[in-house]
PDB file of N, CA and C in Angstrom:
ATOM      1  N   UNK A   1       0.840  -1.176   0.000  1.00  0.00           N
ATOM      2  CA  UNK A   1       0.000   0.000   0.000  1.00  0.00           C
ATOM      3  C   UNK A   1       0.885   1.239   0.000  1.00  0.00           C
ATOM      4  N   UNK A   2       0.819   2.058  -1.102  1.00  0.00           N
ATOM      5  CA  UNK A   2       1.570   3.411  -0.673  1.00  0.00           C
ATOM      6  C   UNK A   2       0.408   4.572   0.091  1.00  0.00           C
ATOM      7  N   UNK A   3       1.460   4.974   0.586  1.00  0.00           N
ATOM      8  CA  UNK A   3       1.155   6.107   1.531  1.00  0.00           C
ATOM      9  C   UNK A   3       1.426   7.411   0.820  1.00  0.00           C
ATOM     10  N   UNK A   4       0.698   8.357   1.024  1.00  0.00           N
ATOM     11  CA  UNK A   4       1.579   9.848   0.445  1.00  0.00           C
ATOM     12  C   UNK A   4       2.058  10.286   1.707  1.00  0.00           C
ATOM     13  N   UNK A   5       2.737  11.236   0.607  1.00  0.00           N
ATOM     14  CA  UNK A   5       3.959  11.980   1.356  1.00  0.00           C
ATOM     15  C   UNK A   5       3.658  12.995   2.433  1.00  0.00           C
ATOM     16  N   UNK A   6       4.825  13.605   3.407  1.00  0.00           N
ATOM     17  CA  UNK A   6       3.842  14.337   4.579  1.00  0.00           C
ATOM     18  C   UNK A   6       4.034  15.355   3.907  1.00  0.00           C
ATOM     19  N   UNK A   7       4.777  16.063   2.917  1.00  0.00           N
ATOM     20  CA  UNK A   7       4.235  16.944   2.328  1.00  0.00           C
ATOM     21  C   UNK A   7       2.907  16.806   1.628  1.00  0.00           C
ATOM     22  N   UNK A   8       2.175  16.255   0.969  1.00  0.00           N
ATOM     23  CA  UNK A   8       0.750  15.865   0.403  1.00  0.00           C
ATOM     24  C   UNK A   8      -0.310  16.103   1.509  1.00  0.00           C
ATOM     25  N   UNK A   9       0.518  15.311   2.454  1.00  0.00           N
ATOM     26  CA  UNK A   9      -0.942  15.358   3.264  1.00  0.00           C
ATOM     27  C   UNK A   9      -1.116  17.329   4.067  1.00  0.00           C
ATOM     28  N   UNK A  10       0.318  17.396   4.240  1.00  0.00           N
ATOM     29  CA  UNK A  10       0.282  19.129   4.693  1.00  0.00           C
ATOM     30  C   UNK A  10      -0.627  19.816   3.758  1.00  0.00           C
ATOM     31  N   UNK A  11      -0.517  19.750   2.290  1.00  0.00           N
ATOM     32  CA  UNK A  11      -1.173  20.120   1.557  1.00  0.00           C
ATOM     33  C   UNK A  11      -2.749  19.875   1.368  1.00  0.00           C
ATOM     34  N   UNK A  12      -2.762  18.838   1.847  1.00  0.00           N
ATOM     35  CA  UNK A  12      -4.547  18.360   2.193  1.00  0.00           C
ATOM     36  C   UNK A  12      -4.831  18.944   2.918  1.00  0.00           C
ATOM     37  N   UNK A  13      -4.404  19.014   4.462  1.00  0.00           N
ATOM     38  CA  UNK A  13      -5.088  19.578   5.307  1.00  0.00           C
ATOM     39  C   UNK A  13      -5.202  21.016   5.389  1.00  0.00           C
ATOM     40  N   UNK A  14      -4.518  21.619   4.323  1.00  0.00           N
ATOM     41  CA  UNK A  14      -4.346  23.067   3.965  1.00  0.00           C
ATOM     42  C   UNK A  14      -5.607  23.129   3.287  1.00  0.00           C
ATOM     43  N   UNK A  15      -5.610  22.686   2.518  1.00  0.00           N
ATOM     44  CA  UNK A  15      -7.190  22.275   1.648  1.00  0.00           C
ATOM     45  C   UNK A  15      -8.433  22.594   2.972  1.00  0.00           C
ATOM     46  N   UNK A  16      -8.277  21.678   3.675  1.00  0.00           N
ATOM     47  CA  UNK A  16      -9.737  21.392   4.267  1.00  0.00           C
ATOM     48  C   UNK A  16      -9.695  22.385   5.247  1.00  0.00           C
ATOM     49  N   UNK A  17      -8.443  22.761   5.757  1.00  0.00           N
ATOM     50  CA  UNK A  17      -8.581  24.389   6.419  1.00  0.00           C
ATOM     51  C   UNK A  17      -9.758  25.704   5.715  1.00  0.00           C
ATOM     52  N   UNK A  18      -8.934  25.130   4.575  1.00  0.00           N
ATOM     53  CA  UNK A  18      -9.528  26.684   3.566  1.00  0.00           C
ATOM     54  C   UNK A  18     -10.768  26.518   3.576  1.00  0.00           C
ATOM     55  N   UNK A  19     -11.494  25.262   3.131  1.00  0.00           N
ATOM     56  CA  UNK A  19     -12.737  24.941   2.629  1.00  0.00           C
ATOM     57  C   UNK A  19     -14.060  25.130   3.933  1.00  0.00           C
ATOM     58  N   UNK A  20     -14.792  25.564   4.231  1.00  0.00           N
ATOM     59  CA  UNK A  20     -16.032  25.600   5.345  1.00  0.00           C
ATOM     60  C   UNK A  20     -15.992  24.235   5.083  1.00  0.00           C
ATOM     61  N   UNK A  21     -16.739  23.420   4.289  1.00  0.00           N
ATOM     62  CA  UNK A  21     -17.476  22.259   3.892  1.00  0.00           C
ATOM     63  C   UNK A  21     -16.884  21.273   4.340  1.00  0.00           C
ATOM     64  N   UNK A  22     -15.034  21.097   4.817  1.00  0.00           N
ATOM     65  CA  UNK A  22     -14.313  19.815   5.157  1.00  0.00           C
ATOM     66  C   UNK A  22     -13.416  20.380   6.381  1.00  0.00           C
ATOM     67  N   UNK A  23     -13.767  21.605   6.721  1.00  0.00           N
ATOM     68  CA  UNK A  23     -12.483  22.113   7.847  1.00  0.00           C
ATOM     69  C   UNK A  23     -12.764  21.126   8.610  1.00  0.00           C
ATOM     70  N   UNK A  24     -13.558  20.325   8.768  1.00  0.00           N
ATOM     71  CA  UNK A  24     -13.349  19.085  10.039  1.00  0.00           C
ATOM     72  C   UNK A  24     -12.060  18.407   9.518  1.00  0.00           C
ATOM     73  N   UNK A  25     -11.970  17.742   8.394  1.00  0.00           N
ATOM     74  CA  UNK A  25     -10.935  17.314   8.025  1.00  0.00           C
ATOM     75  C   UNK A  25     -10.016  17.257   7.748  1.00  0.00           C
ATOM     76  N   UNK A  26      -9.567  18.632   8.375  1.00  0.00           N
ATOM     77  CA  UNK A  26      -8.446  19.220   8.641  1.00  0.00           C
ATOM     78  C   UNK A  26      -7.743  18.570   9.319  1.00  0.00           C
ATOM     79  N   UNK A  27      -8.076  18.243  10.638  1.00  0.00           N
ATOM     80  CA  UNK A  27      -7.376  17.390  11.854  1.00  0.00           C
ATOM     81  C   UNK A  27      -6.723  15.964  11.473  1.00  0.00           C
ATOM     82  N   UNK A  28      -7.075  15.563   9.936  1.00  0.00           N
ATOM     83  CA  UNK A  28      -5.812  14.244   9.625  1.00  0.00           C
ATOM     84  C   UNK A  28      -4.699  14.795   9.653  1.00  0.00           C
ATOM     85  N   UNK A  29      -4.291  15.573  10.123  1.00  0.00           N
ATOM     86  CA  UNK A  29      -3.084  16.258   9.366  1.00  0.00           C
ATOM     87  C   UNK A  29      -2.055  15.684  10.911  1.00  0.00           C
ATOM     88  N   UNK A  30      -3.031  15.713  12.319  1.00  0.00           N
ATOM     89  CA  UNK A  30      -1.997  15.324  13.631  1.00  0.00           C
ATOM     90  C   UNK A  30      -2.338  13.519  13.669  1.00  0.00           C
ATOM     91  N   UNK A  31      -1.696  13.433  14.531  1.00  0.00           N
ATOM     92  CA  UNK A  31      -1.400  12.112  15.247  1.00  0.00           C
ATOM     93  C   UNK A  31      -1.858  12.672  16.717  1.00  0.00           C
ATOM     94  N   UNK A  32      -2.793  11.122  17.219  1.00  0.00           N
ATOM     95  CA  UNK A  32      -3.163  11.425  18.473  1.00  0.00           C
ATOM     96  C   UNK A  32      -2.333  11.810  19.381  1.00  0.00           C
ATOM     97  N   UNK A  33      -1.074  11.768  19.346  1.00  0.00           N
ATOM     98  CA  UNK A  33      -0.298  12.232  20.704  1.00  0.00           C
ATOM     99  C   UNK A  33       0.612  13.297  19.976  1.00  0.00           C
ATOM    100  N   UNK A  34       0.058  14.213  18.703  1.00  0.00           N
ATOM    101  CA  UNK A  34       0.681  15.322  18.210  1.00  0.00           C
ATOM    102  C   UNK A  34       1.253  16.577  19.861  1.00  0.00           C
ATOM    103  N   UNK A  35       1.765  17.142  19.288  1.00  0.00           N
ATOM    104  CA  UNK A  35       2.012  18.322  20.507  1.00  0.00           C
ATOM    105  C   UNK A  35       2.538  19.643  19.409  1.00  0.00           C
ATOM    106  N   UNK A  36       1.776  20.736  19.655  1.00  0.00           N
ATOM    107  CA  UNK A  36       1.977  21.751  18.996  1.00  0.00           C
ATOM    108  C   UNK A  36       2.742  22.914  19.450  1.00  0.00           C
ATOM    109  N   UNK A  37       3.638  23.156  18.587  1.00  0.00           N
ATOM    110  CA  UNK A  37       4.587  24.145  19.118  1.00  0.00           C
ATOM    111  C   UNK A  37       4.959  25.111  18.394  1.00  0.00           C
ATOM    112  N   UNK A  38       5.391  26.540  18.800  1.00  0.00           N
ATOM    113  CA  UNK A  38       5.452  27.043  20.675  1.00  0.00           C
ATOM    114  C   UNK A  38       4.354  26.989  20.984  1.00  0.00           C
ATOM    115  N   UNK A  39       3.764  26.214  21.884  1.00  0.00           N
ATOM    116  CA  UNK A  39       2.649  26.547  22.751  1.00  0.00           C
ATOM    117  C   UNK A  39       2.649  25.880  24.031  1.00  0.00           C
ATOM    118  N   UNK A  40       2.985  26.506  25.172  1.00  0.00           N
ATOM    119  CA  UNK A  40       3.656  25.692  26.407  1.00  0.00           C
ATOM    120  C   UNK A  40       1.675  26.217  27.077  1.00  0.00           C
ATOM    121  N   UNK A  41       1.251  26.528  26.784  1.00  0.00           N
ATOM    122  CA  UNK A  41      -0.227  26.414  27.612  1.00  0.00           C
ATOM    123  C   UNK A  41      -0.877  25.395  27.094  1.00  0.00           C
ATOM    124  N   UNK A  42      -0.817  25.145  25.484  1.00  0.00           N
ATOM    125  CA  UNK A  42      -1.841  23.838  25.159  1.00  0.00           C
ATOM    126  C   UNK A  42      -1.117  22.710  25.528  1.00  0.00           C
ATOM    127  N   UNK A  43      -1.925  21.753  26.361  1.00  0.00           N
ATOM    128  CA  UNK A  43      -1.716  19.935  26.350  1.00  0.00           C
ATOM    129  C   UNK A  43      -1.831  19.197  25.101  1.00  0.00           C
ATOM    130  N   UNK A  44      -0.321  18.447  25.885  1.00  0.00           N
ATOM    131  CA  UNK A  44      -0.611  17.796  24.334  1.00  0.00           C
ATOM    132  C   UNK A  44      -1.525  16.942  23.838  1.00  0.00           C
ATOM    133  N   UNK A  45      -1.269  16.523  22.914  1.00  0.00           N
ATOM    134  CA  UNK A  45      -2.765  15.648  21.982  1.00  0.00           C
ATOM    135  C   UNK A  45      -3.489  16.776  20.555  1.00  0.00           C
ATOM    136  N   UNK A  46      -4.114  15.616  20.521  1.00  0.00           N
ATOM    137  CA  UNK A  46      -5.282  16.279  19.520  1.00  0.00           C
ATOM    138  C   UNK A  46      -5.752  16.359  19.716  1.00  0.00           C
ATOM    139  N   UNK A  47      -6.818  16.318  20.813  1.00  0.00           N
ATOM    140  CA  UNK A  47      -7.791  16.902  21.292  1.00  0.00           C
ATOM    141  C   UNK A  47      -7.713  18.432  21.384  1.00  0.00           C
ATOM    142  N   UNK A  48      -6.662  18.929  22.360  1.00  0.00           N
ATOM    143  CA  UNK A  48      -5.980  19.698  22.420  1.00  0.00           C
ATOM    144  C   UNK A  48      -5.814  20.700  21.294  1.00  0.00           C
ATOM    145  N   UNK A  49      -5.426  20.141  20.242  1.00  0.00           N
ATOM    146  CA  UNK A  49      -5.562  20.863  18.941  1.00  0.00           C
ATOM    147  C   UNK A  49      -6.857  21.097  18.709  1.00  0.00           C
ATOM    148  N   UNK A  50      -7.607  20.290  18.484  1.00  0.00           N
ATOM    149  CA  UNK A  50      -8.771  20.684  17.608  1.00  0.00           C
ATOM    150  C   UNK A  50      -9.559  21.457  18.438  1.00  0.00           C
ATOM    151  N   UNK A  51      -9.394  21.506  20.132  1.00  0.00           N
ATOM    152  CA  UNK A  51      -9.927  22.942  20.657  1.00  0.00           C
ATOM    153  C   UNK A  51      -9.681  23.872  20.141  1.00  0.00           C
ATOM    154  N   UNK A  52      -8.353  24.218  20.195  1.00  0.00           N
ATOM    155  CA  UNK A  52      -7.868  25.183  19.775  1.00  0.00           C
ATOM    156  C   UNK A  52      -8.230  25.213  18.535  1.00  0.00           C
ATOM    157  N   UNK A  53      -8.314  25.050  17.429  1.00  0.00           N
ATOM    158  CA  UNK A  53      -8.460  25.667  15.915  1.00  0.00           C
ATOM    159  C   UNK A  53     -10.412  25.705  16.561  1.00  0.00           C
ATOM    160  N   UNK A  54     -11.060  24.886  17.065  1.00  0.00           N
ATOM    161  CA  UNK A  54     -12.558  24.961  17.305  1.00  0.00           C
ATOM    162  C   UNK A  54     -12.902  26.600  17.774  1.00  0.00           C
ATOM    163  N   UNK A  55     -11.805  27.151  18.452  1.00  0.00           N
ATOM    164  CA  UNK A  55     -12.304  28.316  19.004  1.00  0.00           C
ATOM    165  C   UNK A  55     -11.940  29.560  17.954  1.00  0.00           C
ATOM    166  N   UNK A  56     -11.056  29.121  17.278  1.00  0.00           N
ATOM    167  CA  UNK A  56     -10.303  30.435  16.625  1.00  0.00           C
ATOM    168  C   UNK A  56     -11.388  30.253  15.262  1.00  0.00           C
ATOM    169  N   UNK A  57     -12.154  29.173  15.014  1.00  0.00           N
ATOM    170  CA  UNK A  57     -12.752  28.942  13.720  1.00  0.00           C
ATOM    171  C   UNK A  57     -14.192  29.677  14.436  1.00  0.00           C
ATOM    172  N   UNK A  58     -14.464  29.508  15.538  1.00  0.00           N
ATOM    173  CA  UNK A  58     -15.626  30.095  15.740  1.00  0.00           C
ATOM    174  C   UNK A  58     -15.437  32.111  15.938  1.00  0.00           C
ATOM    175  N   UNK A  59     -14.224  32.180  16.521  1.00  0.00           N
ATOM    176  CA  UNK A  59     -14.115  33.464  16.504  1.00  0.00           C
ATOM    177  C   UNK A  59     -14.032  34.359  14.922  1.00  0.00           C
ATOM    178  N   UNK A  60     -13.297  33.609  14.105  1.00  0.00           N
ATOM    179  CA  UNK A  60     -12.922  34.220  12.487  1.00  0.00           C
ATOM    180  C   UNK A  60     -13.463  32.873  11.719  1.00  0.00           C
ATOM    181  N   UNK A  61     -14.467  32.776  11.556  1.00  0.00           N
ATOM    182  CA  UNK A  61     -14.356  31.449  11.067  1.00  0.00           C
ATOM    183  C   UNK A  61     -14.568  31.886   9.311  1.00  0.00           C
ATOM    184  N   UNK A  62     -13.960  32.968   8.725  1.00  0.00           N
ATOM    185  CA  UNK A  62     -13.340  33.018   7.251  1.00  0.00           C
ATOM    186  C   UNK A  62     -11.927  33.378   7.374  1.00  0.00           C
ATOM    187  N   UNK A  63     -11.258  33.122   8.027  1.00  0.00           N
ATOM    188  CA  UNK A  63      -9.940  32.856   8.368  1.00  0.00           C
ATOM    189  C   UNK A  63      -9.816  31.577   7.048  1.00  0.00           C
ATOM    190  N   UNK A  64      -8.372  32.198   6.598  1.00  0.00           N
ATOM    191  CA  UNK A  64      -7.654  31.344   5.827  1.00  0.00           C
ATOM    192  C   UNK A  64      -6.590  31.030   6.333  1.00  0.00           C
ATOM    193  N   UNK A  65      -5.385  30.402   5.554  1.00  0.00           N
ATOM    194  CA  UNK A  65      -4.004  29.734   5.388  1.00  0.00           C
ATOM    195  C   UNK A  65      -3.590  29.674   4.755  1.00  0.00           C
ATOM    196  N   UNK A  66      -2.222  30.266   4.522  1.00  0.00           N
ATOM    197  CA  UNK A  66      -1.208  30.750   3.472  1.00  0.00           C
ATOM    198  C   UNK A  66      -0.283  29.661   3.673  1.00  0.00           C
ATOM    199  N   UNK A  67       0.394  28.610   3.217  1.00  0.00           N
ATOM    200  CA  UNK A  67       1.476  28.529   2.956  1.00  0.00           C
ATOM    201  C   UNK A  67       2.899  28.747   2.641  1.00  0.00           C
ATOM    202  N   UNK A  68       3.430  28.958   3.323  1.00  0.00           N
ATOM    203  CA  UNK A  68       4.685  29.361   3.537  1.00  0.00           C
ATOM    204  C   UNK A  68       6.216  28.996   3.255  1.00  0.00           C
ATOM    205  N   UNK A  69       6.757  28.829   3.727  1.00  0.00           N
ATOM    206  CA  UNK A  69       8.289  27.406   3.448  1.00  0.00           C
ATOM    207  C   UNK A  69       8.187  25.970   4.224  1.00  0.00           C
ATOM    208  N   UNK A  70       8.133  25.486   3.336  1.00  0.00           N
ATOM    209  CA  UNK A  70       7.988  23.967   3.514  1.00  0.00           C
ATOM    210  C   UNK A  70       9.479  22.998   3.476  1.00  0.00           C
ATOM    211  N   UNK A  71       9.819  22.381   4.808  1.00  0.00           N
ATOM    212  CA  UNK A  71      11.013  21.674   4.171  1.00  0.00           C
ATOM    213  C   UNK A  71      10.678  20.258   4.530  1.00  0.00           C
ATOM    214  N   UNK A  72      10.919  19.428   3.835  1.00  0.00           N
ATOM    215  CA  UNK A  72      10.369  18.048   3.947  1.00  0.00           C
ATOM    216  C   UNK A  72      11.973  17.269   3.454  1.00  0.00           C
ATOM    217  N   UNK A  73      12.307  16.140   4.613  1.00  0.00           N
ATOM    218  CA  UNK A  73      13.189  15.217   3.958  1.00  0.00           C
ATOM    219  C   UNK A  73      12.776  13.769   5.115  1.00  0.00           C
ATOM    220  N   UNK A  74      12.554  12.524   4.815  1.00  0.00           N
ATOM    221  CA  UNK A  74      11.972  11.480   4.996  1.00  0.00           C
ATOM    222  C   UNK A  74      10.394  11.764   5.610  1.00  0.00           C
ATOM    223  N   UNK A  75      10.568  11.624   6.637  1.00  0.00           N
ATOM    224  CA  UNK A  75       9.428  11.509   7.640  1.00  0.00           C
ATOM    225  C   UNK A  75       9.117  13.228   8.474  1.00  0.00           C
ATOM    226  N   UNK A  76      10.275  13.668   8.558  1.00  0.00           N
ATOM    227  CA  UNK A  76       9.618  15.022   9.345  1.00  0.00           C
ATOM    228  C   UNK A  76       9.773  16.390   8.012  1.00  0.00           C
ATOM    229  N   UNK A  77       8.581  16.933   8.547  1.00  0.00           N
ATOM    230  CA  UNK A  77       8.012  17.972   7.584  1.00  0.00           C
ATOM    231  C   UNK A  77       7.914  19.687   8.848  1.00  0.00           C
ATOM    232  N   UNK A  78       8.281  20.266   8.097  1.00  0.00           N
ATOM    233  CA  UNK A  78       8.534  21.747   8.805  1.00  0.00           C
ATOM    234  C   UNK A  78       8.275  23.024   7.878  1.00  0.00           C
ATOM    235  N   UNK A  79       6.961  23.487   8.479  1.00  0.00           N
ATOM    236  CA  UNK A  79       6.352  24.215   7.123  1.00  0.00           C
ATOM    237  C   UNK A  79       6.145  25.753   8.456  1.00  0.00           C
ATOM    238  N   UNK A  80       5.726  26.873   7.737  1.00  0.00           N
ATOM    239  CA  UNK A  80       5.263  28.200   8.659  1.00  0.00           C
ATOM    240  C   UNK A  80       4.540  28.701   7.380  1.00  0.00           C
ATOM    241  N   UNK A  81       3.410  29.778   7.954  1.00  0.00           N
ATOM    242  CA  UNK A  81       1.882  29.665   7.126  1.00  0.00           C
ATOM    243  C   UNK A  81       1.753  31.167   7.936  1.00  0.00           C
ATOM    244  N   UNK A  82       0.729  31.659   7.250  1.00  0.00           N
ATOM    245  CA  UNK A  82       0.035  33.141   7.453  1.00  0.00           C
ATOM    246  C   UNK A  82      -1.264  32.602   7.578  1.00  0.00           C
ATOM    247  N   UNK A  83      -2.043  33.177   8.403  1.00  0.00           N
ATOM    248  CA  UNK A  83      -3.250  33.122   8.887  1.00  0.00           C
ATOM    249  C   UNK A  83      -3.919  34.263   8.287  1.00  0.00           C
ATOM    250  N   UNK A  84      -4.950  34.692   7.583  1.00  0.00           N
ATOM    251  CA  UNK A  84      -5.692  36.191   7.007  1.00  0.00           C
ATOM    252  C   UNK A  84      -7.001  35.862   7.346  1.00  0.00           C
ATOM    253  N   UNK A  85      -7.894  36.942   7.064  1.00  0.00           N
ATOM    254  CA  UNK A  85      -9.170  36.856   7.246  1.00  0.00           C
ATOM    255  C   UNK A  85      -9.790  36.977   5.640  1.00  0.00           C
ATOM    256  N   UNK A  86     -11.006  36.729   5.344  1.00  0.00           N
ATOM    257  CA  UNK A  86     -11.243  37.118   3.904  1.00  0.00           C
ATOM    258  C   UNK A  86     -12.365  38.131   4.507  1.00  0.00           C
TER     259      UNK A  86
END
């Protein structure tokens, strides 16, 4: 079975960010024991995450995501993104 790449999938979940209709499906993008950083107040997990984007989507919820520099070599992927409003 191939898998895509974690660049692909960064790019998916960039997708379902943008989109109202799939921003749920945004959240393939962590692993249950993801930890997001800098952020020394959020716990880790995904749960954790998807509070967090749950509140900021309800506060701006036409908030987009820019893509930024992406560096990808095997398994770890390291990208930075702009947040806008439309």
């Amino acid at each position: 079975m191939a898998y895509p790449s974690n660049k692909a999938v960064l790019m998916q979940a960039l997708h379902h960010f943008n989109d109202l209709r799939s921003r749920k499906n945004f959240f393939g993008l962590y692993a249950d024991h993801a930890v997001m950083r800098p952020s020394l107040l959020l716990a880790p997990g995904v749960e954790a995450i998807k509070e967090r984007y749950r509140l900021l989507w309800s506060a701006f919820a036409d908030c987009h995501l820019e893509l930024g520099n992406v560096v990808a070599k095997g398994s770890f992927v390291v990208n930075n993104f702009r947040l806008s409003l439309r």
